[in-house]
C-alpha atoms as a PDB file:
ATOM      1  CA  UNK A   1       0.000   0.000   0.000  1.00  0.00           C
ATOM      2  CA  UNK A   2       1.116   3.299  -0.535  1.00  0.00           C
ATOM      3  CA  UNK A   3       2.456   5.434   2.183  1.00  0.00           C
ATOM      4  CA  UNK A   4       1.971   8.633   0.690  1.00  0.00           C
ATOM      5  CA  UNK A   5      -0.346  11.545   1.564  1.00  0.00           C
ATOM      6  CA  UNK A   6      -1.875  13.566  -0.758  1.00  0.00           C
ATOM      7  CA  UNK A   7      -3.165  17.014   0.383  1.00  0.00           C
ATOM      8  CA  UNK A   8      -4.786  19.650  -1.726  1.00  0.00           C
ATOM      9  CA  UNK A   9      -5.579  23.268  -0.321  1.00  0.00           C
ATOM     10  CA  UNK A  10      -8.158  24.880  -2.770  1.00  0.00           C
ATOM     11  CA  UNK A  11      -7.469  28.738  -3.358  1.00  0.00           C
ATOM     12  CA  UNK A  12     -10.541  29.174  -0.633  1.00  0.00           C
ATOM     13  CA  UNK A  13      -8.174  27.646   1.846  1.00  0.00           C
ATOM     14  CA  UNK A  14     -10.780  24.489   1.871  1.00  0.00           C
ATOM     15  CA  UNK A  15      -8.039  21.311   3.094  1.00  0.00           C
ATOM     16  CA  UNK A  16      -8.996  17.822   1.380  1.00  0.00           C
ATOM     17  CA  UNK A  17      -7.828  14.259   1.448  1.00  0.00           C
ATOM     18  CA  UNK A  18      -7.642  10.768   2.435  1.00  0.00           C
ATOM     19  CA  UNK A  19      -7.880  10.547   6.450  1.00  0.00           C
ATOM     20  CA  UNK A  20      -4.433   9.146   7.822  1.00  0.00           C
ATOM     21  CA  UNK A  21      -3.794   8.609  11.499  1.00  0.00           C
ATOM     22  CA  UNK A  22      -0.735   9.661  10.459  1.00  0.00           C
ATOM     23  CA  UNK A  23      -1.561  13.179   9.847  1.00  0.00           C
ATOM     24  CA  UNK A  24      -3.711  14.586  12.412  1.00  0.00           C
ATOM     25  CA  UNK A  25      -5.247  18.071  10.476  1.00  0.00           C
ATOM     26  CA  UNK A  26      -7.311  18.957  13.331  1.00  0.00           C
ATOM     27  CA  UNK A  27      -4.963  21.647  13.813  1.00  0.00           C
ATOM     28  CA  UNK A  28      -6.244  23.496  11.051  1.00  0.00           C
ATOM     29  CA  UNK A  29      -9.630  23.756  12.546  1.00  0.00           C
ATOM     30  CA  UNK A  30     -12.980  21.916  12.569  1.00  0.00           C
ATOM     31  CA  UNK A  31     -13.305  18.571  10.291  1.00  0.00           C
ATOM     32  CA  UNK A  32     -15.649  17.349   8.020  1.00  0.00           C
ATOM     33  CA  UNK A  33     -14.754  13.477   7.539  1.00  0.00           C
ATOM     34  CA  UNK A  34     -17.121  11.635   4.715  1.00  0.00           C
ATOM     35  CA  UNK A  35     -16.393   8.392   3.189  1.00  0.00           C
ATOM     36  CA  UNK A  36     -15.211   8.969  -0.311  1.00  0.00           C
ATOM     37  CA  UNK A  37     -15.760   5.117  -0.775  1.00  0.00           C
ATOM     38  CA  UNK A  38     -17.027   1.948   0.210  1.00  0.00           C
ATOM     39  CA  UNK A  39     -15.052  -2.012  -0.602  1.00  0.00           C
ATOM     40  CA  UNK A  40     -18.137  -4.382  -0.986  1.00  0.00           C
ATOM     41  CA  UNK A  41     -17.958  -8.106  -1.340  1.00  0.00           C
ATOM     42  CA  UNK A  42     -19.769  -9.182  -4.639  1.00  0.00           C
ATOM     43  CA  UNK A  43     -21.648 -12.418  -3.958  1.00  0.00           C
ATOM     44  CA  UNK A  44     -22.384 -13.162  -7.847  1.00  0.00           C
ATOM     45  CA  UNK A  45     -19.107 -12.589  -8.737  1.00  0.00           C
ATOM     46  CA  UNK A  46     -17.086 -13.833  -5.833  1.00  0.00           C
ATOM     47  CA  UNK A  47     -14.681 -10.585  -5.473  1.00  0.00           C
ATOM     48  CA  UNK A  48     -14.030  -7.592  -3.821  1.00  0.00           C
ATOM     49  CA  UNK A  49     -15.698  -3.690  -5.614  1.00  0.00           C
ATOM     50  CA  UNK A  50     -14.799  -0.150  -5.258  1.00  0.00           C
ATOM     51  CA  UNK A  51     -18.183   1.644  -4.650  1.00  0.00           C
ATOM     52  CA  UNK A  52     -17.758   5.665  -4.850  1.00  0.00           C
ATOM     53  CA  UNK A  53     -19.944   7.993  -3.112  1.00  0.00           C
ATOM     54  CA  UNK A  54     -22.147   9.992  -5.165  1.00  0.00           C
ATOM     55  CA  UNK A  55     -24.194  11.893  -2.872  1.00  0.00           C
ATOM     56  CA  UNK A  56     -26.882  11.603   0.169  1.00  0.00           C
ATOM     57  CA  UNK A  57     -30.588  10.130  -0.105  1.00  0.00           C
ATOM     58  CA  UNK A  58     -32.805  12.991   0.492  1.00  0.00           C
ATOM     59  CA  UNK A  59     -34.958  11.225   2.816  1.00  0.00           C
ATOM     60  CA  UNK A  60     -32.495   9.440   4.800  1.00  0.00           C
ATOM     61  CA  UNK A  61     -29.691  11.908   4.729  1.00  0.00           C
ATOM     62  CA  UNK A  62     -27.602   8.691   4.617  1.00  0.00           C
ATOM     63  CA  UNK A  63     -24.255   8.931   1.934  1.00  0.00           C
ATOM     64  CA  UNK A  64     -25.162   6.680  -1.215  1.00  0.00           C
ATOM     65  CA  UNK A  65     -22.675   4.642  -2.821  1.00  0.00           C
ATOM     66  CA  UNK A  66     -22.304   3.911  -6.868  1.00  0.00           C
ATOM     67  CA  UNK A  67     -20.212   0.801  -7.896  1.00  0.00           C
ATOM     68  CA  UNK A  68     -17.344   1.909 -10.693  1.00  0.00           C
ATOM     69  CA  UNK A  69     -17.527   0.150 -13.896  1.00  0.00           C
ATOM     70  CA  UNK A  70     -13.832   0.936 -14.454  1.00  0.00           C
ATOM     71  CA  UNK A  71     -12.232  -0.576 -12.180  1.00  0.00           C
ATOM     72  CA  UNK A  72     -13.311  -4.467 -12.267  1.00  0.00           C
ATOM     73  CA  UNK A  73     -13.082  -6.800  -9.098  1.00  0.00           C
ATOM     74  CA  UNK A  74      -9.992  -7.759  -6.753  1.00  0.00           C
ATOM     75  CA  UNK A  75      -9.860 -10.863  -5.455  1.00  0.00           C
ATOM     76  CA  UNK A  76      -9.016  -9.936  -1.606  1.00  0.00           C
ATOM     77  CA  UNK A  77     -10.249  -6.826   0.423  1.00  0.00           C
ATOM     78  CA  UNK A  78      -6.520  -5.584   1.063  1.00  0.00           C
ATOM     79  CA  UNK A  79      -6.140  -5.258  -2.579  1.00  0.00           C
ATOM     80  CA  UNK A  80      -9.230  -3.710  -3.063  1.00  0.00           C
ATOM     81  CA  UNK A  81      -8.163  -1.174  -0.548  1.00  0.00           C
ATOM     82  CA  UNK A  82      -4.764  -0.538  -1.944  1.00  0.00           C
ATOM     83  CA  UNK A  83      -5.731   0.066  -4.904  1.00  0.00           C
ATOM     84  CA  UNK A  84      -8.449   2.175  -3.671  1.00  0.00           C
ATOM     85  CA  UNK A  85      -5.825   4.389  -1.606  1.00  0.00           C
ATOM     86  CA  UNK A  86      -3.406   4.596  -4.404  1.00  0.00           C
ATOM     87  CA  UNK A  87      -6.621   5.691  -7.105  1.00  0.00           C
ATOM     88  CA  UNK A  88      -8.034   8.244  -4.933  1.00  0.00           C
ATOM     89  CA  UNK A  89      -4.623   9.913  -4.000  1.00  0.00           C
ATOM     90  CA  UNK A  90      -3.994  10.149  -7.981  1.00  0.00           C
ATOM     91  CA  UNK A  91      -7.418  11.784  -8.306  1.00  0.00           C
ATOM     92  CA  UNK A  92      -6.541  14.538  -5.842  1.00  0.00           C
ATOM     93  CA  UNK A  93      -3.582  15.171  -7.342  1.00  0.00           C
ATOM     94  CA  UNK A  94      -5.098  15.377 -10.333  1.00  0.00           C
ATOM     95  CA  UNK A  95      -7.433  17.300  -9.036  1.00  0.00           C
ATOM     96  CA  UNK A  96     -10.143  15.594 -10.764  1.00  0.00           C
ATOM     97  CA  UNK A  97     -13.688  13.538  -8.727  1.00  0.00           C
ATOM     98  CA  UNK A  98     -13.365  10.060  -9.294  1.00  0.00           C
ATOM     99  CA  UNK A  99     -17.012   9.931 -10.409  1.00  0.00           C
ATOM    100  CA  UNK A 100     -16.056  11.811 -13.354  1.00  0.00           C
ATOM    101  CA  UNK A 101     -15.046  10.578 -16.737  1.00  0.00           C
ATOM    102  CA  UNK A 102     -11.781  11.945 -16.044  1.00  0.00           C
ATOM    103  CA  UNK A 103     -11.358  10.468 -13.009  1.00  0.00           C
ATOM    104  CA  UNK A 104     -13.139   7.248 -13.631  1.00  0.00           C
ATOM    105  CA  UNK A 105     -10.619   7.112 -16.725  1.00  0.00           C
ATOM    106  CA  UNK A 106      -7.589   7.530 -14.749  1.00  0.00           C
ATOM    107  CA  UNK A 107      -9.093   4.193 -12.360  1.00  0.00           C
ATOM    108  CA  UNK A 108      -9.417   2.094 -15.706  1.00  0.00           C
ATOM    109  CA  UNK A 109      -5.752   3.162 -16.742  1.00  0.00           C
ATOM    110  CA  UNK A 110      -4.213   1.914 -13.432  1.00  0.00           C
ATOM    111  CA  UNK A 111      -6.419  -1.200 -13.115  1.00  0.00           C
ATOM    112  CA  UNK A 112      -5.407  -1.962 -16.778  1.00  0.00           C
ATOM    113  CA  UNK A 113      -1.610  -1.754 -15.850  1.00  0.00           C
ATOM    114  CA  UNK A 114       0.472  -4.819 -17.019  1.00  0.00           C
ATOM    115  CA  UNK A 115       1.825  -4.888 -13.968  1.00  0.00           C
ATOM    116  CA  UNK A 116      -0.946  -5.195 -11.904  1.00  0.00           C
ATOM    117  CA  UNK A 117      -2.093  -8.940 -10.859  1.00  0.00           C
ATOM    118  CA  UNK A 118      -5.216  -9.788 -13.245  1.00  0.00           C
ATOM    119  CA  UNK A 119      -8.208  -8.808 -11.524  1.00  0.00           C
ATOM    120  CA  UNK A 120     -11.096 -10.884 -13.438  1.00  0.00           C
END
């Protein structure tokens, strides 16, 4: 997994990125933590998915989650999450949402690396 922390500061002065327990950014004032994903176990397919958040259900208030077509299955949660981490972090630097095309392209480029294990 990888070990580094991506950080963007908008012109605003608005702080985002990936929560680390590493890096503590309380210190910069009051938080808002959401999850930008969710790693869900597909039964019919018998691996692990990257769902993205794409908003709150107006009646519930509760996050909703979308699953990427992009970026196919992993076989164990770990790699799931790694690749999660390392697709996110891109995204902010990047500076693109992963639920766009842009960023959903950038996913399907790194899943489709030839030297990343076959994820079927």
């Amino acid at each position: 997994m990888s070990k580094e922390i991506v950080i963007n500061v908008a012109p605003g002065g608005v702080v985002s990125g990936m929560h680390r327990d590493e890096l503590n950014l309380a210190f910069l004032g009051k938080q808002k933590i959401e999850r930008a994903s969710d790693i869900r176990f597909d039964d019919d397919h018998q691996h692990w998915r990257i769902h993205l958040a794409d908003g709150h259900d107006p009646i519930t208030k509760q996050q909703t989650f979308w699953r990427c077509p992009a970026v196919g299955g992993f076989p164990s949660y770990n790699e799931a999450r790694d690749f999660e981490v390392e697709w996110l972090n891109e995204c902010l630097k990047a500076q693109v949402s992963p639920l766009s095309t842009e960023g959903s392209n950038l996913g399907a480029a790194m899943y489709a690396k030839p030297s990343a294990v076959a994820y079927a």
